[in-house]
C-alpha atoms as a PDB file:
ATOM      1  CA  UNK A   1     130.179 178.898  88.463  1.00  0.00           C
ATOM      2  CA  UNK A   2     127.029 177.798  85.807  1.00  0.00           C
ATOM      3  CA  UNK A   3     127.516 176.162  83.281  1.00  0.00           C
ATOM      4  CA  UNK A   4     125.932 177.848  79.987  1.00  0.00           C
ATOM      5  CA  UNK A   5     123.327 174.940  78.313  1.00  0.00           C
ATOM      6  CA  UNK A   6     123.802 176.720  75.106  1.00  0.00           C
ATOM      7  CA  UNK A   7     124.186 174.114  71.786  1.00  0.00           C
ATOM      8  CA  UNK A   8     126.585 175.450  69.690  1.00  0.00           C
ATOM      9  CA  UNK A   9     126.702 174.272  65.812  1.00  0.00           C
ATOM     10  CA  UNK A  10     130.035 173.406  64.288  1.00  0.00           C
ATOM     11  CA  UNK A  11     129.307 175.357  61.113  1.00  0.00           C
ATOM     12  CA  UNK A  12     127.450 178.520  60.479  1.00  0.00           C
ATOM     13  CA  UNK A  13     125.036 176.620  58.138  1.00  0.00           C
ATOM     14  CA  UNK A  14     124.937 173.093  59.601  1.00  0.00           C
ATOM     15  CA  UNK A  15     121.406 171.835  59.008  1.00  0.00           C
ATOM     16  CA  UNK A  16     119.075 170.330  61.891  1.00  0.00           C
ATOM     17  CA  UNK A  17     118.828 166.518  61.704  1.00  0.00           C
ATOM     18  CA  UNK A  18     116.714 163.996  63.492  1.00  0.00           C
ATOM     19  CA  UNK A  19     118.826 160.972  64.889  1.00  0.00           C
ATOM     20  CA  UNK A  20     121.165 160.556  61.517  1.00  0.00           C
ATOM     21  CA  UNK A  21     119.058 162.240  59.020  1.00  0.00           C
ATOM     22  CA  UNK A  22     118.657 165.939  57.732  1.00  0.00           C
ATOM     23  CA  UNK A  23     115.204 167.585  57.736  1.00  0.00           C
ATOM     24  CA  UNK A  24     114.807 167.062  53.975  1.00  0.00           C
ATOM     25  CA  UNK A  25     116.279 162.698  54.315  1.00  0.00           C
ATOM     26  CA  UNK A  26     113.314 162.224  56.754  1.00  0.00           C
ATOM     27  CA  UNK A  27     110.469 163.632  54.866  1.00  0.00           C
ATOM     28  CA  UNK A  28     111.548 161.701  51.085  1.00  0.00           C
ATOM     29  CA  UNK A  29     111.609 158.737  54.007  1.00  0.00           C
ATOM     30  CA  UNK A  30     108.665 158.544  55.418  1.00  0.00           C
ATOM     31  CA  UNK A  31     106.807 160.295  52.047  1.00  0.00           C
ATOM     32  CA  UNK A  32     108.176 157.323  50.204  1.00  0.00           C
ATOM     33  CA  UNK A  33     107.197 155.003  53.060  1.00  0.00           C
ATOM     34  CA  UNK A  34     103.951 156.056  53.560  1.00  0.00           C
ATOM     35  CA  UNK A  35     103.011 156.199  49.705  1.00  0.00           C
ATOM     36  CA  UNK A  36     104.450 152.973  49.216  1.00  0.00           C
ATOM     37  CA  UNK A  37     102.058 151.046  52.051  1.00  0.00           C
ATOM     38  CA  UNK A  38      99.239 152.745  50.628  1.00  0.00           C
ATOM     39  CA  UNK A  39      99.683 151.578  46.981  1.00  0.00           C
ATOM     40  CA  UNK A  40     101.360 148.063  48.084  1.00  0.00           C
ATOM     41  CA  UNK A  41     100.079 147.884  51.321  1.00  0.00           C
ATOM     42  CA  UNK A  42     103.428 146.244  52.246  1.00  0.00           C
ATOM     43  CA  UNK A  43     105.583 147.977  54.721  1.00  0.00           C
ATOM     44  CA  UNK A  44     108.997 146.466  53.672  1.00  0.00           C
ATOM     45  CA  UNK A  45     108.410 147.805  49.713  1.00  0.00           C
ATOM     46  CA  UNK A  46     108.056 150.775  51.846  1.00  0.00           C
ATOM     47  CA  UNK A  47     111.240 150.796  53.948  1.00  0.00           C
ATOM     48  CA  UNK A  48     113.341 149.573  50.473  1.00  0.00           C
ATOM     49  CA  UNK A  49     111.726 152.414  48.333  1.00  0.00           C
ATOM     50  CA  UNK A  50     112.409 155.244  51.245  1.00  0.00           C
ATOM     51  CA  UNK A  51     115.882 153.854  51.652  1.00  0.00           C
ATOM     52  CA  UNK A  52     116.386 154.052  48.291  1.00  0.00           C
ATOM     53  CA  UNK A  53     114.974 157.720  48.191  1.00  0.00           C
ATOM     54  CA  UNK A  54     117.128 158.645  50.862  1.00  0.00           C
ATOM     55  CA  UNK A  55     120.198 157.390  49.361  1.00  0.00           C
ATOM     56  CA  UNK A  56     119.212 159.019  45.803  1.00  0.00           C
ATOM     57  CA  UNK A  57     118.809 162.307  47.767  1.00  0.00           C
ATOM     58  CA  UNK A  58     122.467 161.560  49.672  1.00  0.00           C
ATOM     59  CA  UNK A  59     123.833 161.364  46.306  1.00  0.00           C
ATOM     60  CA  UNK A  60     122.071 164.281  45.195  1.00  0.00           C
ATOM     61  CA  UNK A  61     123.773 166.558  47.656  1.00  0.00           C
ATOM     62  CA  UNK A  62     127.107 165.175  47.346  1.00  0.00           C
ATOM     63  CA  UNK A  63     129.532 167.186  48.780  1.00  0.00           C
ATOM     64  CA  UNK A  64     127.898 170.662  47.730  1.00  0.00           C
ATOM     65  CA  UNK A  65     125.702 170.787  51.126  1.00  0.00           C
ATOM     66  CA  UNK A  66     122.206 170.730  52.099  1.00  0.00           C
ATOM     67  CA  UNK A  67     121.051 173.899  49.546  1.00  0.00           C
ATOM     68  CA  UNK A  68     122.667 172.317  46.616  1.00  0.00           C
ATOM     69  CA  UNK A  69     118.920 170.687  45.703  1.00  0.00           C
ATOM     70  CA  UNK A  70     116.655 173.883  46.944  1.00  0.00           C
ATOM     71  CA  UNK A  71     119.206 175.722  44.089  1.00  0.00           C
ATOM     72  CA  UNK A  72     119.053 172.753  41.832  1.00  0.00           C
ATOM     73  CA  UNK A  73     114.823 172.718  41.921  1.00  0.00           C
ATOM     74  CA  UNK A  74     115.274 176.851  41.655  1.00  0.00           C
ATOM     75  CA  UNK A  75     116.826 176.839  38.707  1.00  0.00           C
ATOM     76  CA  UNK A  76     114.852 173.444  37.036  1.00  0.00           C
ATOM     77  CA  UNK A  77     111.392 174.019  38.165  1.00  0.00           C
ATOM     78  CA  UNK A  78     111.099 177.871  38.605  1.00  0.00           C
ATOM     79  CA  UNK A  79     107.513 177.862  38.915  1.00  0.00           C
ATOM     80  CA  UNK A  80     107.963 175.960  41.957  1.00  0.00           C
ATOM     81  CA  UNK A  81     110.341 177.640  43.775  1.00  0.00           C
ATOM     82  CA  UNK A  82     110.326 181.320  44.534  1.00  0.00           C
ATOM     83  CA  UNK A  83     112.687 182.869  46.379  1.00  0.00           C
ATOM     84  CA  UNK A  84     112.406 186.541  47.840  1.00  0.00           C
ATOM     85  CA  UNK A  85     115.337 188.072  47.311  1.00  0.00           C
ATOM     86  CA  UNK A  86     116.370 186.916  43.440  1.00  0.00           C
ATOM     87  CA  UNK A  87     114.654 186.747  40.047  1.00  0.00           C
ATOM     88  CA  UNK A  88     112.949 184.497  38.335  1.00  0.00           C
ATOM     89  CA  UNK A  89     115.600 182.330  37.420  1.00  0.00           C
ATOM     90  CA  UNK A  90     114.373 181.824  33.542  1.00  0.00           C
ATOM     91  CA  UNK A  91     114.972 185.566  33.250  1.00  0.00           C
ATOM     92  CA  UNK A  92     118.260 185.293  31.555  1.00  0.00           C
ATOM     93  CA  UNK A  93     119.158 188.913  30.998  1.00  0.00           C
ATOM     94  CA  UNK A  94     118.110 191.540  33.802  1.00  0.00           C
ATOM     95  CA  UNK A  95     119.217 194.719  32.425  1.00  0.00           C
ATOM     96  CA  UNK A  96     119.211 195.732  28.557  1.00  0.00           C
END
């Protein structure tokens, strides 16, 4: 009998993470660390601000899951975002 080496997520939309973090924790990490030792050129400003960006962007999502900001920046900043399959979103009123 083989055993099947297939990972399995818990959830349908569980997001992928490196060590502890989510995709979208890592980069506001290092971003904020690596813009903070280039304008301080200290590395532990860096580690406090990307902490602090990573805990902002925990907050963010709260319990509404790892979309909530990609919806959040869709509806805010919708010359940013663009997504395929939905308007504009500062069209208001589609139809009539």
């Amino acid at each position: 009998m083989q055993i099947d080496k297939t990972y399995m997520p818990r959830y349908l939309d569980e997001s992928y993470k490196i060590a502890y973090f989510t995709i979208d924790e890592v980069i506001a990490l290092v971003g904020a660390f690596l813009l903070a030792l280039l304008i301080f050129n200290s590395p532990l400003y860096g580690l406090v601000i990307g902490a602090c960006s990573v805990a902002l962007i925990k907050k963010l999502k709260g319990q509404e899951g790892h979309y909530f900001i990609y919806h959040m920046a869709y509806w805010y900043f919708p010359k940013f975002i663009n997504f395929r399959s939905t308007p504009p979103s500062h069209m208001r009123e589609i139809l009539g």
